[in-house]
Protein backbone atom coordinates (compact mmCIF):
# COMPACT_ATOMS: atom_id res chain seq x y z
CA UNK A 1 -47.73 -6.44 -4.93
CA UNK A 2 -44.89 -3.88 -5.83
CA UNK A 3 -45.44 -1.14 -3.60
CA UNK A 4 -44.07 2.29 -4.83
CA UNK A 5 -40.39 1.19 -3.87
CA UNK A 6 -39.20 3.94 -6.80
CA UNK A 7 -40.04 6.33 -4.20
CA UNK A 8 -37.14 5.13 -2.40
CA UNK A 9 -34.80 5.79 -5.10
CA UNK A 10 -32.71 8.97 -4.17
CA UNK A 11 -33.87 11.51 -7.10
CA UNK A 12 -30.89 14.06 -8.35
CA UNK A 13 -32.42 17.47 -8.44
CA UNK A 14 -32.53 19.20 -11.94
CA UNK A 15 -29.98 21.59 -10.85
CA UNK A 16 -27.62 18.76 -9.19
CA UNK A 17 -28.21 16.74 -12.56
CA UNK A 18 -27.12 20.17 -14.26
CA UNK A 19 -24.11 20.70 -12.92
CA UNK A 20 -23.07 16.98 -13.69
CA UNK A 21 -23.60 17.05 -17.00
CA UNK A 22 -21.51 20.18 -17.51
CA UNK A 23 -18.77 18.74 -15.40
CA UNK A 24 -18.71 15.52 -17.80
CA UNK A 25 -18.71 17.85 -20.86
CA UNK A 26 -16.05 19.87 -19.66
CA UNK A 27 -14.08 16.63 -19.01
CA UNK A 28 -14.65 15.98 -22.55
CA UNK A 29 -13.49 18.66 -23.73
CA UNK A 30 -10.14 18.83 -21.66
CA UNK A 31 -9.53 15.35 -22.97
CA UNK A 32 -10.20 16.88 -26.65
CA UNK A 33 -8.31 19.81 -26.54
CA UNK A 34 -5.60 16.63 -25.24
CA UNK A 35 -5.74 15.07 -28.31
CA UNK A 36 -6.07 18.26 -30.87
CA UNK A 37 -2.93 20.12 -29.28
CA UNK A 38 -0.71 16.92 -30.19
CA UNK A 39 -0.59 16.68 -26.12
CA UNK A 40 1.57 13.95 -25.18
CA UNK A 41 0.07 10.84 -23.99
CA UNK A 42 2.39 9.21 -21.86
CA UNK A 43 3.19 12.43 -19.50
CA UNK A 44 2.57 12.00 -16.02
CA UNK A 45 -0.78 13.32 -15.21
CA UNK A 46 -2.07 12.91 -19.17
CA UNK A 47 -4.31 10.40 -17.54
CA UNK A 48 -5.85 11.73 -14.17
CA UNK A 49 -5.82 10.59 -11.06
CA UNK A 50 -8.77 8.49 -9.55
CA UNK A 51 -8.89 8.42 -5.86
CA UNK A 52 -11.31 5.80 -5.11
CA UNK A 53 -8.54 3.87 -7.06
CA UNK A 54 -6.01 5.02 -4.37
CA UNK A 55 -4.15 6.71 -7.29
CA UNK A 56 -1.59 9.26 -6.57
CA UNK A 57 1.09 10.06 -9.52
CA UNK A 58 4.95 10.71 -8.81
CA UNK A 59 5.94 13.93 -9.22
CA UNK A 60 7.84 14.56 -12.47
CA UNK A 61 11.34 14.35 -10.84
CA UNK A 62 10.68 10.80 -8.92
CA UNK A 63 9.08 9.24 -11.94
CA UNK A 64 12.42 10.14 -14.07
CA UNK A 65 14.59 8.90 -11.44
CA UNK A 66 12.74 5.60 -10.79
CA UNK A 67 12.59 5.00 -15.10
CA UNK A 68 16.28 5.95 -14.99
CA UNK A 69 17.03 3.67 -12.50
CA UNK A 70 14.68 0.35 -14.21
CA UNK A 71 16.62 0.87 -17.38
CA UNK A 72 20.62 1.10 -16.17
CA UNK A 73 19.03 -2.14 -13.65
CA UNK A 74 17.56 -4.11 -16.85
CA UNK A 75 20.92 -3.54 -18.97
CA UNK A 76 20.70 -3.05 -22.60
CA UNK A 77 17.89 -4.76 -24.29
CA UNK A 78 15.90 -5.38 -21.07
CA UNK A 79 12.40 -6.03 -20.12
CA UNK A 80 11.06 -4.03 -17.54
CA UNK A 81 7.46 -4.73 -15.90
CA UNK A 82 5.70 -1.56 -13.91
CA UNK A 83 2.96 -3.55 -11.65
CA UNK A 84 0.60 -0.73 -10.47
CA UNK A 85 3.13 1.88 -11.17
CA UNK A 86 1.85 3.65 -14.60
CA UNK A 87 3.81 7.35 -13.77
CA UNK A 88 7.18 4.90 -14.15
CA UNK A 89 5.98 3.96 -16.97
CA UNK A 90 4.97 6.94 -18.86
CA UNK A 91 7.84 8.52 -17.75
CA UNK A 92 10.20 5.40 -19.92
CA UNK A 93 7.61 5.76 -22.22
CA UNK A 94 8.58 9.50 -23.36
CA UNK A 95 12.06 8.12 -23.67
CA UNK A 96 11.21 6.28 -26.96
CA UNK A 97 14.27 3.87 -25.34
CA UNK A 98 15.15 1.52 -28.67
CA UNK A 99 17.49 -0.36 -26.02
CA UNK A 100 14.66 -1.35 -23.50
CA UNK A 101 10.79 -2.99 -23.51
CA UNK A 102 8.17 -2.73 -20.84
CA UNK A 103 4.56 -3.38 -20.33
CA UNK A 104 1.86 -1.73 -17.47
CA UNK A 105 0.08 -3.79 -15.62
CA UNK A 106 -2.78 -1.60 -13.97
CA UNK A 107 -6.17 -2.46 -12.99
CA UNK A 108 -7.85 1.24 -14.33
CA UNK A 109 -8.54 0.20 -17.73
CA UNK A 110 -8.35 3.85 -19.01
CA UNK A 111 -4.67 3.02 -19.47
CA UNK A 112 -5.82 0.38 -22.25
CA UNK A 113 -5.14 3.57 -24.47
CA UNK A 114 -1.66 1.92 -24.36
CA UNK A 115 -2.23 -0.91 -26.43
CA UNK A 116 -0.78 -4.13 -26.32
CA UNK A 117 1.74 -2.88 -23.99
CA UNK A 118 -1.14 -2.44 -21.48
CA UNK A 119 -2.17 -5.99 -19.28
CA UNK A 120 -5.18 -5.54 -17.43
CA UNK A 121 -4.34 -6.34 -13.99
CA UNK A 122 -6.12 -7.23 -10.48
CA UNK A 123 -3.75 -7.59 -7.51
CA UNK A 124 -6.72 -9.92 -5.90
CA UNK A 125 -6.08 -12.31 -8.51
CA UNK A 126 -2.00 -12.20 -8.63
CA UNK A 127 -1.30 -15.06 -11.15
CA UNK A 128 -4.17 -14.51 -13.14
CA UNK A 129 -2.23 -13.07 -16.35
CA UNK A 130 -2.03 -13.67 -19.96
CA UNK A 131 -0.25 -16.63 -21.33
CA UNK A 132 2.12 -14.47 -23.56
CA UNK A 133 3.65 -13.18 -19.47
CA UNK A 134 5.77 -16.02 -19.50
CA UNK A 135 7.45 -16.38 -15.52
CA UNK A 136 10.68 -14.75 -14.82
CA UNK A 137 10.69 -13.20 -18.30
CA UNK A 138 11.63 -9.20 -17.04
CA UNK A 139 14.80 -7.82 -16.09
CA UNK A 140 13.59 -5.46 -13.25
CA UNK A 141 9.66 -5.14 -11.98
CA UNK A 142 8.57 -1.98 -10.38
CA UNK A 143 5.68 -2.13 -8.32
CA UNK A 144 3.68 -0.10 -6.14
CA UNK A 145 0.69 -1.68 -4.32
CA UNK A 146 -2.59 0.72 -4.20
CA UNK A 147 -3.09 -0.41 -0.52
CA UNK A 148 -0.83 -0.07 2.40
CA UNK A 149 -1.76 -3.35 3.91
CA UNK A 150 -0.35 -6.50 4.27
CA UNK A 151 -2.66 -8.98 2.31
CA UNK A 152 -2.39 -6.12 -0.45
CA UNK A 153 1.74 -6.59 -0.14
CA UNK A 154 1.59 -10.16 -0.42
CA UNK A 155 -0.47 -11.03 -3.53
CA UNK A 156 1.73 -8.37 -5.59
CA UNK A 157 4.09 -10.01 -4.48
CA UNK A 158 3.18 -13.11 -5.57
CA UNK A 159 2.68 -11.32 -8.88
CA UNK A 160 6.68 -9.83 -8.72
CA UNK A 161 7.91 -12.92 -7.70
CA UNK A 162 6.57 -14.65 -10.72
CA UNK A 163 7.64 -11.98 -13.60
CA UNK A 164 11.14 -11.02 -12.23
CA UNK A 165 13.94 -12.72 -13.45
CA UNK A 166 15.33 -11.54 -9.88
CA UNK A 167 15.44 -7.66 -9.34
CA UNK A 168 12.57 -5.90 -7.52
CA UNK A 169 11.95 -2.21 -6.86
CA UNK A 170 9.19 -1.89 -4.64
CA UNK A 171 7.55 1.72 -3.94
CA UNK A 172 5.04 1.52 -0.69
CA UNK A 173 4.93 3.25 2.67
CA UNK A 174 7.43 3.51 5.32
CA UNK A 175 5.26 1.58 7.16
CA UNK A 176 5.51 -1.65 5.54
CA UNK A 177 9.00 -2.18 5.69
CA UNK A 178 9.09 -5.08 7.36
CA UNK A 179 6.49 -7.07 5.40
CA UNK A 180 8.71 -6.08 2.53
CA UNK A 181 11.21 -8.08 3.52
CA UNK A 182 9.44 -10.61 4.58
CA UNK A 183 7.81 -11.36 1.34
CA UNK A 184 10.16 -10.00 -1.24
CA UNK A 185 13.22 -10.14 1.04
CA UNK A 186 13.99 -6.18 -0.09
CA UNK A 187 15.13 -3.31 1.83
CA UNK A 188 14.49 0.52 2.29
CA UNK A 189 16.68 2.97 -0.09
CA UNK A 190 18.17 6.59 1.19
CA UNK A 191 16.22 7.82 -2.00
CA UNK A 192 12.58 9.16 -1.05
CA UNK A 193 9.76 9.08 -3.48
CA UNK A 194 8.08 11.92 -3.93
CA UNK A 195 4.44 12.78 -5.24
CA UNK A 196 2.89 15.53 -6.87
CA UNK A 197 0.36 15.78 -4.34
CA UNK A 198 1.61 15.39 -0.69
CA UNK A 199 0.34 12.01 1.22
CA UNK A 200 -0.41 11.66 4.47
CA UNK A 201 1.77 8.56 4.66
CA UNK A 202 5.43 8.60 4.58
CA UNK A 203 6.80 6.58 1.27
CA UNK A 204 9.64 4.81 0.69
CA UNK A 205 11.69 2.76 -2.30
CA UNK A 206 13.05 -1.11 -1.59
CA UNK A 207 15.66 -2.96 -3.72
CA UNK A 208 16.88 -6.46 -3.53
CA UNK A 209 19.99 -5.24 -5.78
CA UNK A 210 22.69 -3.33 -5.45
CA UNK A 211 21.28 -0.14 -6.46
CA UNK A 212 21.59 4.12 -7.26
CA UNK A 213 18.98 4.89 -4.90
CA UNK A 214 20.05 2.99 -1.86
């Protein structure tokens, strides 16, 4: 016999449930008034950040520098991968570059919006890609791992190693310099990464190539 187990369930109040449903409609609206206003889609921030996905956007002035720096490193006509790293590539994205291709791979599939361009993408499963992502087929991958450990580290890794044709620019924390080398054999830059919202952590750049930012 099913005893009343409902009235285990935690009930939201009617005022609780309320002020939910005029924070989703508001949301709604905001991305509306997006759309209407001929707001650009690929600026940093168009799509907003979600913490429990340890999101946290560049500000405006790193992103630039970091797509500046993936296009002079894949040369004319290069392919350029941004693994986890979606303010890059919004940023290359608003420079309607004729000379240049790149693809997101992200795991929040809000970023779908991008099209074909956009590869759904779980660093747990680093090889697990479409059949299209043929190895060693980008110029430059820029990556930035949601998760400042080292078993987070070494399947993107994984993932890097098997797009890149050989450079790597790796965005993580200051703290994981030394597993960057040891599984991507990169090292820190002078250049610091900034975000627009200040982390706790200190955050650094890695190349494997000689580079602008080091």
């Amino acid at each position: 016999k099913m005893d009343d187990d409902d009235d285990d369930i935690p009930q939201l109040s009617s005022h609780t449930l309320a002020a939910l449903q005029e924070f989703y409609l508001e949301q709604q609206q905001r991305e509306g008034m997006k759309t209407s206003q001929g707001f650009n889609q690929y600026s940093v921030g168009s799509i907003e950040e979600d913490w429990q996905l340890s999101q946290f956007w560049y500000s405006d002035e790193t992103a630039s520098c970091l797509a500046n720096e993936a296009v002079v490193a894949a040369g004319k006509g290069g392919r350029i991968a941004c693994v986890s790293a979606p303010s890059v590539y919004q940023k290359l994205k608003e420079r309607d570059g004729k000379d240049f291709s790149v693809c997101i791979l992200e795991y929040d599939r809000r970023f779908a919006v991008y099209g074909e361009e956009f590869i759904f993408y779980d660093y747990n499963h680093p090889l697990n890609l479409p059949e299209n992502l043929l190895p060693h087929s980008f110029d430059i991958v820029i990556a930035d791992p949601p998760y400042l450990s080292e078993e987070c580290l070494q399947k993107t890794a994984e993932t890097i190693r098997y797009l890149t044709k050989g450079k790597i620019l790796l965005c993580t924390g200051a703290i994981m310099e030394e597993q960057a080398a040891k599984h991507l054999g990169v090292k820190i830059c002078k250049f610091i990464p900034k975000h627009s919202r200040n982390l706790a952590n200190e955050f650094r750049c890695y190349v494997n190539y000689a580079s602008g930012l080091a």
